[in-house]
C-alpha atoms as a PDB file:
ATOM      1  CA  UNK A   1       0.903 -16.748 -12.285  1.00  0.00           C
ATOM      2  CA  UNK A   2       0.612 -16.339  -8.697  1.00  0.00           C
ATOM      3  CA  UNK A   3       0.086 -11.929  -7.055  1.00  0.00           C
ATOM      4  CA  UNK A   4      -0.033 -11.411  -3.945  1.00  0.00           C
ATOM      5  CA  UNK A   5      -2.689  -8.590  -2.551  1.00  0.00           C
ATOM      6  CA  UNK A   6      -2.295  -7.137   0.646  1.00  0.00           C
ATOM      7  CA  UNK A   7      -4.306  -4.669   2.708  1.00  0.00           C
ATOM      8  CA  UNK A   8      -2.646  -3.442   6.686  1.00  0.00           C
ATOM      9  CA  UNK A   9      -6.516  -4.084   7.907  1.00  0.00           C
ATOM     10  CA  UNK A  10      -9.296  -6.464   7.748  1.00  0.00           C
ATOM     11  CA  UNK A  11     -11.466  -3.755   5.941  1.00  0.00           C
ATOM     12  CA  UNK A  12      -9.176  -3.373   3.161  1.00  0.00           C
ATOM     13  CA  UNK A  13      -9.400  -6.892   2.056  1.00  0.00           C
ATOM     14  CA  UNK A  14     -12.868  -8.289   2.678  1.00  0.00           C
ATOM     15  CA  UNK A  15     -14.352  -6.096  -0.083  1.00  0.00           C
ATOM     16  CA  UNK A  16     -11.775  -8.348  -1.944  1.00  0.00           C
ATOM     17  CA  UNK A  17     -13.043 -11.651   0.002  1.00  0.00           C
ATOM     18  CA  UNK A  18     -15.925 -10.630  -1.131  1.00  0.00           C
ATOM     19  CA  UNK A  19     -15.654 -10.161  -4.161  1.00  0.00           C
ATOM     20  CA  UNK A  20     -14.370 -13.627  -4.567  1.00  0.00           C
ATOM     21  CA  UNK A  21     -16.288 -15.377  -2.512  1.00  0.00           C
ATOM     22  CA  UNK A  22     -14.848 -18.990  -2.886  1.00  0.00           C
ATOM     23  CA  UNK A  23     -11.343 -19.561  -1.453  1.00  0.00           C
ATOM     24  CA  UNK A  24      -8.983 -21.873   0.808  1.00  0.00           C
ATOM     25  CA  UNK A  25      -8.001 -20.435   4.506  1.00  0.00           C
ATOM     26  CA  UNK A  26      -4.012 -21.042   4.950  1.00  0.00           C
ATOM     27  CA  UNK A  27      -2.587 -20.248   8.142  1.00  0.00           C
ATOM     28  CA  UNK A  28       1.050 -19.265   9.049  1.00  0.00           C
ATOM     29  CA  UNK A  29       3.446 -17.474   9.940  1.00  0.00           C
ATOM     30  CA  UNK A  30       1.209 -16.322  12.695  1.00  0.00           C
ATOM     31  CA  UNK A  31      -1.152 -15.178  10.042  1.00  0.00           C
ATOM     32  CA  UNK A  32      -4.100 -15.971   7.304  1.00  0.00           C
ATOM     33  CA  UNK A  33      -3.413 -15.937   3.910  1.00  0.00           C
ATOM     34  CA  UNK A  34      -6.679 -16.576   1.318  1.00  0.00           C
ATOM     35  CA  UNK A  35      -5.687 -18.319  -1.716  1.00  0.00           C
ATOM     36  CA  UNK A  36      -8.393 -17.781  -4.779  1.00  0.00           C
ATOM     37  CA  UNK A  37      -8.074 -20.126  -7.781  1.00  0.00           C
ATOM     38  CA  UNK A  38      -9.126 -18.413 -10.721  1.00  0.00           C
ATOM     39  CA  UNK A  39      -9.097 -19.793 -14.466  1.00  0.00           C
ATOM     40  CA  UNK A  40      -5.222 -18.570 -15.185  1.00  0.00           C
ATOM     41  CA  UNK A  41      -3.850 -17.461 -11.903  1.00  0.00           C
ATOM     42  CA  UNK A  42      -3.759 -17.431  -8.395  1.00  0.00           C
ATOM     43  CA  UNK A  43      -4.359 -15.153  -6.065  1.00  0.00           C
ATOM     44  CA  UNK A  44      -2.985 -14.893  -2.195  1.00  0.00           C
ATOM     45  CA  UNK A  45      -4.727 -12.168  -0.130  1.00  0.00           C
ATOM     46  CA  UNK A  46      -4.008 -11.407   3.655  1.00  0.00           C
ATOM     47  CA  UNK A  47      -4.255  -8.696   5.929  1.00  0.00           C
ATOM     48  CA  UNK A  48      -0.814  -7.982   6.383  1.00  0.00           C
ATOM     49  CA  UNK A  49      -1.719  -6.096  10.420  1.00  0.00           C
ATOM     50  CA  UNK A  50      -0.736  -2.382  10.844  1.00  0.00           C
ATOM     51  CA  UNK A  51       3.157  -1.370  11.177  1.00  0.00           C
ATOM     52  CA  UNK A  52       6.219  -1.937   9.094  1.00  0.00           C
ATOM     53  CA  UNK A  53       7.336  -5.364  10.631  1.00  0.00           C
ATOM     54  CA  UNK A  54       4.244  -7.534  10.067  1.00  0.00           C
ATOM     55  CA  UNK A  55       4.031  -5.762   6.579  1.00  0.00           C
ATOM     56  CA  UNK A  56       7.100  -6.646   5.799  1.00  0.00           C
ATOM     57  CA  UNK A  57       6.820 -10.341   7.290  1.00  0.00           C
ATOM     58  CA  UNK A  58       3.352 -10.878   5.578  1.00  0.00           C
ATOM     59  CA  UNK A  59       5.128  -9.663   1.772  1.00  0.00           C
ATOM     60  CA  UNK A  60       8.188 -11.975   2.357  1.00  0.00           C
ATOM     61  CA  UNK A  61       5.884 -14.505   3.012  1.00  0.00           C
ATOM     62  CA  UNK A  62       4.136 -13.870   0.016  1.00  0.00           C
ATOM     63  CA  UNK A  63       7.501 -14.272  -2.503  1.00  0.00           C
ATOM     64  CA  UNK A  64       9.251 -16.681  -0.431  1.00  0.00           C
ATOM     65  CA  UNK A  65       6.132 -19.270   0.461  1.00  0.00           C
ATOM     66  CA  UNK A  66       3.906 -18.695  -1.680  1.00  0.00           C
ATOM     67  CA  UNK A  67       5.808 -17.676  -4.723  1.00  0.00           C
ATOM     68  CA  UNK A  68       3.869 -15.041  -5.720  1.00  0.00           C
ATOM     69  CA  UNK A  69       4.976 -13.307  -8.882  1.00  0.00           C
ATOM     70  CA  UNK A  70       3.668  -9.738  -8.057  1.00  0.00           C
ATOM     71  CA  UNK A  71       1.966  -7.965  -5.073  1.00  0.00           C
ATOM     72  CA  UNK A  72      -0.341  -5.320  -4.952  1.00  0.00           C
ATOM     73  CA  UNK A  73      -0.878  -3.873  -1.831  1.00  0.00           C
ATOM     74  CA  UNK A  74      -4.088  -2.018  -1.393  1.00  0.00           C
ATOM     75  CA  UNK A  75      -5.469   0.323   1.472  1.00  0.00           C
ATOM     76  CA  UNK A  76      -5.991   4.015   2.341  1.00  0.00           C
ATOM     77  CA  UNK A  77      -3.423   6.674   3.456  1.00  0.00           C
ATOM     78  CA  UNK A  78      -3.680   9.967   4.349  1.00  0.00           C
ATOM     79  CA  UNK A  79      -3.368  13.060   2.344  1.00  0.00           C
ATOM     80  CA  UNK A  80      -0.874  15.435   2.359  1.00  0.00           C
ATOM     81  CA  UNK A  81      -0.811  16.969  -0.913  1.00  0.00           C
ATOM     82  CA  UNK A  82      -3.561  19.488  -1.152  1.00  0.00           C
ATOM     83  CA  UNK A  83      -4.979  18.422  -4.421  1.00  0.00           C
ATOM     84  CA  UNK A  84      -5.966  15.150  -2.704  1.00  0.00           C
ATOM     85  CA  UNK A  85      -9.889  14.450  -2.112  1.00  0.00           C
ATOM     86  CA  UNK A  86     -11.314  11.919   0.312  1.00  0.00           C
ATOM     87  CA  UNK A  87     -11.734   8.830  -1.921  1.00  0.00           C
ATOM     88  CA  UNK A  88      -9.257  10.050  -4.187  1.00  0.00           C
ATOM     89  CA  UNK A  89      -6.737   7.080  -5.252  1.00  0.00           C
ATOM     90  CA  UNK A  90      -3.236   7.607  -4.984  1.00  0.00           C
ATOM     91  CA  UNK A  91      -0.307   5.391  -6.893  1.00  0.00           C
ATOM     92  CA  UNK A  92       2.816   5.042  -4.914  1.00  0.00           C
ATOM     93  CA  UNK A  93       5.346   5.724  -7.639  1.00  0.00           C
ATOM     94  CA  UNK A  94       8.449   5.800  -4.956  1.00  0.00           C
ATOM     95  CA  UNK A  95       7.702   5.093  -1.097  1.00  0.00           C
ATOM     96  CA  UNK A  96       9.931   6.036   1.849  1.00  0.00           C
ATOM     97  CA  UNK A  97      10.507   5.380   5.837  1.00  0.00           C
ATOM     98  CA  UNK A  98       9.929   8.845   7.288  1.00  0.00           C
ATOM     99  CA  UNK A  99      10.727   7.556  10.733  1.00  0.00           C
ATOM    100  CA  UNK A 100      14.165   6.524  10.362  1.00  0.00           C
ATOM    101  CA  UNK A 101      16.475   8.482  12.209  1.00  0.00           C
ATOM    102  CA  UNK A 102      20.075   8.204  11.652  1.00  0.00           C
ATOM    103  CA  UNK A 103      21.009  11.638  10.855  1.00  0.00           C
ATOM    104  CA  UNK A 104      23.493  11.446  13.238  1.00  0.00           C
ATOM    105  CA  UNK A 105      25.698   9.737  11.446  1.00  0.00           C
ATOM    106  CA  UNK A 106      25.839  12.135   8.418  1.00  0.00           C
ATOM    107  CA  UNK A 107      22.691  10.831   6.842  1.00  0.00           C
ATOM    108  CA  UNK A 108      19.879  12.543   5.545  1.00  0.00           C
ATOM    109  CA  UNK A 109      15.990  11.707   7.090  1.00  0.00           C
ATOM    110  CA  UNK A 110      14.808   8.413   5.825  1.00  0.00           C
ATOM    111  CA  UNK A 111      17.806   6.636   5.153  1.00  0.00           C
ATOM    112  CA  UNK A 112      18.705   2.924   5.977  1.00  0.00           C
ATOM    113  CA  UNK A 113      21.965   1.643   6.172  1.00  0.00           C
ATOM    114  CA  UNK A 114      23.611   0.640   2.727  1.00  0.00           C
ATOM    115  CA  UNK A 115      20.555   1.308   1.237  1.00  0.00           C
ATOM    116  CA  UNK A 116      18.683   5.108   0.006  1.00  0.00           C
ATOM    117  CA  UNK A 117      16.166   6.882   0.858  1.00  0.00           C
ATOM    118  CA  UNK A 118      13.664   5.826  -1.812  1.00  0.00           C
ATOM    119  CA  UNK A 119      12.192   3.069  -3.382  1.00  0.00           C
ATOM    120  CA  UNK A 120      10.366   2.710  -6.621  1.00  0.00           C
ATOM    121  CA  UNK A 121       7.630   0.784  -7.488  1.00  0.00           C
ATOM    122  CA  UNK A 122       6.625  -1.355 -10.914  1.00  0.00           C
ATOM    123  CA  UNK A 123       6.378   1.371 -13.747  1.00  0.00           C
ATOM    124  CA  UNK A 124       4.441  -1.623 -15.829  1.00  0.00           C
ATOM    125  CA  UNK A 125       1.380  -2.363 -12.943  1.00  0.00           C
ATOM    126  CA  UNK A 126       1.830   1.605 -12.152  1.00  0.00           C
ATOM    127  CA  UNK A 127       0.454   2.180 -15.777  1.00  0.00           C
ATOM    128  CA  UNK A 128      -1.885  -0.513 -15.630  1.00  0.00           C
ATOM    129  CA  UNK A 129      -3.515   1.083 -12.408  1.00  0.00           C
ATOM    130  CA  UNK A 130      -3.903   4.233 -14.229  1.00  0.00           C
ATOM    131  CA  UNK A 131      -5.263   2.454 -17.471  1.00  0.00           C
ATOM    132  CA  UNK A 132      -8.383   0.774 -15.140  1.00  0.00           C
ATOM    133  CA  UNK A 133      -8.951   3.991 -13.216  1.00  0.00           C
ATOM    134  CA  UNK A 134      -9.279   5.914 -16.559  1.00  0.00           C
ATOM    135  CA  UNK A 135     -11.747   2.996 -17.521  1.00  0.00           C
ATOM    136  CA  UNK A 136     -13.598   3.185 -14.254  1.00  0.00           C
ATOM    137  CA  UNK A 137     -13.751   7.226 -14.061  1.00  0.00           C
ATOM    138  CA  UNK A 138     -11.921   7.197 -11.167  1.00  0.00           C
ATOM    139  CA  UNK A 139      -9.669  10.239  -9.589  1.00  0.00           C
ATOM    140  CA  UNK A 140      -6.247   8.750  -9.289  1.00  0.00           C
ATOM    141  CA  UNK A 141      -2.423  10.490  -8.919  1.00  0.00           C
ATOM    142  CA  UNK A 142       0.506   9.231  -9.120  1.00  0.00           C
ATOM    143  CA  UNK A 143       3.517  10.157  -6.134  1.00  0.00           C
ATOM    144  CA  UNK A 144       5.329   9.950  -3.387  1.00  0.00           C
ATOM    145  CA  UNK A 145       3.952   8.090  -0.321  1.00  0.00           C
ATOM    146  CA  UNK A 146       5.790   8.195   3.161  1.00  0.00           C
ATOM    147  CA  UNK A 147       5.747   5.357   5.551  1.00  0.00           C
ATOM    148  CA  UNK A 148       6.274   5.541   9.268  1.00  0.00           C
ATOM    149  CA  UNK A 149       5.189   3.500  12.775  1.00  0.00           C
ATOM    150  CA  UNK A 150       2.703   6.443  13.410  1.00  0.00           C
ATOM    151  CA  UNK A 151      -0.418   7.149  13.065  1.00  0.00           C
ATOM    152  CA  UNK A 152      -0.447  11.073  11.876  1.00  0.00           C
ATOM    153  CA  UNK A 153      -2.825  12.949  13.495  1.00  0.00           C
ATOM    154  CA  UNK A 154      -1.267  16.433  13.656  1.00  0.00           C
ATOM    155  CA  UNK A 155      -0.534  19.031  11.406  1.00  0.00           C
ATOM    156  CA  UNK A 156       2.969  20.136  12.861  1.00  0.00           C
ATOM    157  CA  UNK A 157       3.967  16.286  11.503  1.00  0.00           C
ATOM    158  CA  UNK A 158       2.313  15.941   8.389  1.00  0.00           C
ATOM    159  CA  UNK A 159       3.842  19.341   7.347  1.00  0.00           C
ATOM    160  CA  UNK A 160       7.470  18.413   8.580  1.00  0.00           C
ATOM    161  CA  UNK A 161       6.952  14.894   6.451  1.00  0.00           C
ATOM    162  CA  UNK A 162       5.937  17.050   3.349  1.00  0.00           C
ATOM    163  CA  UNK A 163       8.839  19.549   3.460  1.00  0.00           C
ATOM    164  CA  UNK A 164      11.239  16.520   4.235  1.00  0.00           C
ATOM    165  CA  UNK A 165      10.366  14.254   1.668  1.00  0.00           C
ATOM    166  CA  UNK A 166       8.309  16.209  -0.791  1.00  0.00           C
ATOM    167  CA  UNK A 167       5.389  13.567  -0.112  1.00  0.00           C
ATOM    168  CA  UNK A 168       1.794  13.365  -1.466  1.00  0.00           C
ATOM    169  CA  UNK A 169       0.849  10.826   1.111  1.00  0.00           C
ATOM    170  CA  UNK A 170       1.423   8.894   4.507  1.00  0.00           C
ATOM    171  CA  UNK A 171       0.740   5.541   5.689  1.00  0.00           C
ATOM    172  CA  UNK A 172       1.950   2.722   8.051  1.00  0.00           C
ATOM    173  CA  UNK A 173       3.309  -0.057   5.368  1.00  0.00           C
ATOM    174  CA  UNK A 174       4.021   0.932   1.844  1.00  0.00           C
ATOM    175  CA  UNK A 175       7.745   1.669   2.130  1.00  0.00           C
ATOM    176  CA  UNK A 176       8.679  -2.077   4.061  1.00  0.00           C
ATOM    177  CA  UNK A 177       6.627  -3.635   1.708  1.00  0.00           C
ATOM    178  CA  UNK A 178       8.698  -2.440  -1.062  1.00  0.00           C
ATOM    179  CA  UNK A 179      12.061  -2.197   0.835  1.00  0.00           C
ATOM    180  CA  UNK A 180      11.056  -6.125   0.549  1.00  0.00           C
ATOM    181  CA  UNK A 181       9.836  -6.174  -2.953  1.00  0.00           C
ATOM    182  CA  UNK A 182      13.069  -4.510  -4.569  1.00  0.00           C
ATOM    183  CA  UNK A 183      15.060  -7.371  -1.855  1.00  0.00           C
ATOM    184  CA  UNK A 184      13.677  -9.863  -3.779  1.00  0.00           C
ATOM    185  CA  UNK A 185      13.005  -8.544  -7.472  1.00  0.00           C
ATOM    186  CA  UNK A 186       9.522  -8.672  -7.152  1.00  0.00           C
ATOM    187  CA  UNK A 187       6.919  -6.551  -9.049  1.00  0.00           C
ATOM    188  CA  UNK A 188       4.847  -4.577  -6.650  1.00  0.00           C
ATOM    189  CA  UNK A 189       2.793  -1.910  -7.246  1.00  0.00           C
ATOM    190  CA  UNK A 190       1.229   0.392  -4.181  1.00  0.00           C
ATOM    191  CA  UNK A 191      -2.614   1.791  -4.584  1.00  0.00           C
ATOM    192  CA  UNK A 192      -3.849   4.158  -1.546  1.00  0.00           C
ATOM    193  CA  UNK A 193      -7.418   5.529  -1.291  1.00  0.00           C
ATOM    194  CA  UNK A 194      -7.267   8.956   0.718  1.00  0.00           C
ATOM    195  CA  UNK A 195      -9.041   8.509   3.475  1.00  0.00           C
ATOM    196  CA  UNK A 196      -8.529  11.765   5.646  1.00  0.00           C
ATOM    197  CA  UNK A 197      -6.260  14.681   5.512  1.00  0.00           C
ATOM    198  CA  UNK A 198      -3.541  13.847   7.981  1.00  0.00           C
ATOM    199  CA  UNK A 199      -4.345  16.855  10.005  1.00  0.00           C
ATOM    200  CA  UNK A 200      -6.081  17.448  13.654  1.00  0.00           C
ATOM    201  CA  UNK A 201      -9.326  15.884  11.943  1.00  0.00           C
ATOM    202  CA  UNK A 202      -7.664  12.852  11.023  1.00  0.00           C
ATOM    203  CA  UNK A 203      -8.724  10.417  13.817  1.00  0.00           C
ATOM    204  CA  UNK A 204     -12.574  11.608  13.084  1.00  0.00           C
ATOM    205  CA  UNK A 205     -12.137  11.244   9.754  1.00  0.00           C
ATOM    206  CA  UNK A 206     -10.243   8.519   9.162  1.00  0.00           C
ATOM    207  CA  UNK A 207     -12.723   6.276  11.227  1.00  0.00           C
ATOM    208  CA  UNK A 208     -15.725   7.732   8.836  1.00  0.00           C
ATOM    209  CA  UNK A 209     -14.568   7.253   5.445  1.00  0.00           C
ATOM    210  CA  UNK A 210     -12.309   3.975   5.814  1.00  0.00           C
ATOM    211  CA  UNK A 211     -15.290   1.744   4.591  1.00  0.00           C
ATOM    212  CA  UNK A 212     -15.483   3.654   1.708  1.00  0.00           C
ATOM    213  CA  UNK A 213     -12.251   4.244   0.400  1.00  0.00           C
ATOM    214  CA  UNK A 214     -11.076   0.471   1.044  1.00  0.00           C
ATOM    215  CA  UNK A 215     -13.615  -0.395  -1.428  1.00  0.00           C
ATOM    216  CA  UNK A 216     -12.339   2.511  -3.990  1.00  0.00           C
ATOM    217  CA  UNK A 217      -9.384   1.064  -3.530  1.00  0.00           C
ATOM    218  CA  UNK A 218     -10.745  -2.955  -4.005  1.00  0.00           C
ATOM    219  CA  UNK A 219     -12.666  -1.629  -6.771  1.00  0.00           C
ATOM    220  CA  UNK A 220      -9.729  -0.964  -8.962  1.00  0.00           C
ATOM    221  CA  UNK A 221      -7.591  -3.992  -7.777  1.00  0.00           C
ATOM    222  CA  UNK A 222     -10.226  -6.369  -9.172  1.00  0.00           C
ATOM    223  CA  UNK A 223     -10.440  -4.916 -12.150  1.00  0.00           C
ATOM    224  CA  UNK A 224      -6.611  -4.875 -12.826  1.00  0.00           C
ATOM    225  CA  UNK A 225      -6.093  -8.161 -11.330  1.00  0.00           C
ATOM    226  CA  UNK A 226      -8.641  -9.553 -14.576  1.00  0.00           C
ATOM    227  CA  UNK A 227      -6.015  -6.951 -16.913  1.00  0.00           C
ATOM    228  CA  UNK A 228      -2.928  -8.556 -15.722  1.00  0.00           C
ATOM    229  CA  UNK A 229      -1.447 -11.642 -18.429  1.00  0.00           C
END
């Protein structure tokens, strides 16, 4: 078995690199993908870069060259439903594009052509994220996370993305990534540590606790990544 792990930046995957410590440096598609032999699988991780193209381009690569058989994708996000804690993890049960636009058309928010607004995830590695958080006592939620070329730093936004799409969360990849996935029947399962609020703070914020929740985040993929058969 071959998964795929992503992360958008170099700090969500070296806790991950190093973790692992031993593995082979592939380059392509204008990118570096890691590939760590372990006793019964394989694992490919790469930084996938911020924004929905190279997110995209980085998961295709994944299925299509690599044949990987599932992909995580693992990161932070920012919150938007109150509940959410810095650190807190968040599942991505469905995932949407909050910054397409063709509502003039008849369309509501978010929707792509021939396609829907949302996209669900893998119930099975969903559960199994949940399973190893219970194990490792940490705070995790399941919902909805919305994806968009921005970086939200205002609370006007974040509140119009909330209202829109009923969202827990916001981030930069998720929904490409699994507008790819679902493409190409492939597994995938989204896990987001909150790593600001999404508001006027989030710039200050973001920049303080991103260390810390990309290894929250690691923390649990290793520990599933051992689960999964």
């Amino acid at each position: 078995m071959t998964i795929g792990i992503l992360g958008a930046m170099q700090e969500e995957i070296s806790p991950l690199l190093e973790h692992y410590k031993t593995y082979e440096a592939i380059a392509f598609g204008g990118n570096t993908f890691y590939k760590v032999s372990l006793s019964n699988k394989t694992l490919i991780i790469a930084c996938s870069r911020i924004g929905k193209v190279h997110s995209s381009l980085s998961a295709a690569t994944m299925i299509l060259y690599f044949s990987c058989d599932k992909i995580i994708f693992n990161g932070v996000a920012g919150g938007i439903n109150p509940s959410y804690k810095i650190g807190d993890l968040v599942i991505g049960e469905k995932l949407c594009q909050h910054d397409v636009d063709i509502t003039i058309f008849g369309h509501p928010f978010g929707y792509f052509s021939d396609s829907k607004i949302f996209t669900q995830t893998d119930e099975t590695l969903n559960e199994l994220a949940k399973e190893v958080a219970k194990d490792l006592n940490i705070t995790i939620h399941q919902g909805t996370i919305a994806t968009g070329d921005q970086f939200i730093s205002n609370k006007e936004k974040k509140e119009w993305i909330k209202n829109e799409f009923n969202a827990d969360a916001i981030e930069m990849e998720g929904a490409s990534v699994a507008a790819v996935c679902d493409n190409l029947n492939t597994p995938l399962c989204v896990i987001r540590a909150i790593s600001d609020n999404a508001g006027d703070e989030a710039l200050i914020s973001y920049e303080e606790f991103l260390e810390h929740s990309a290894k929250q985040s690691a923390s649990l993929v290793i520990k599933m990544i051992e689960k999964i058969n």
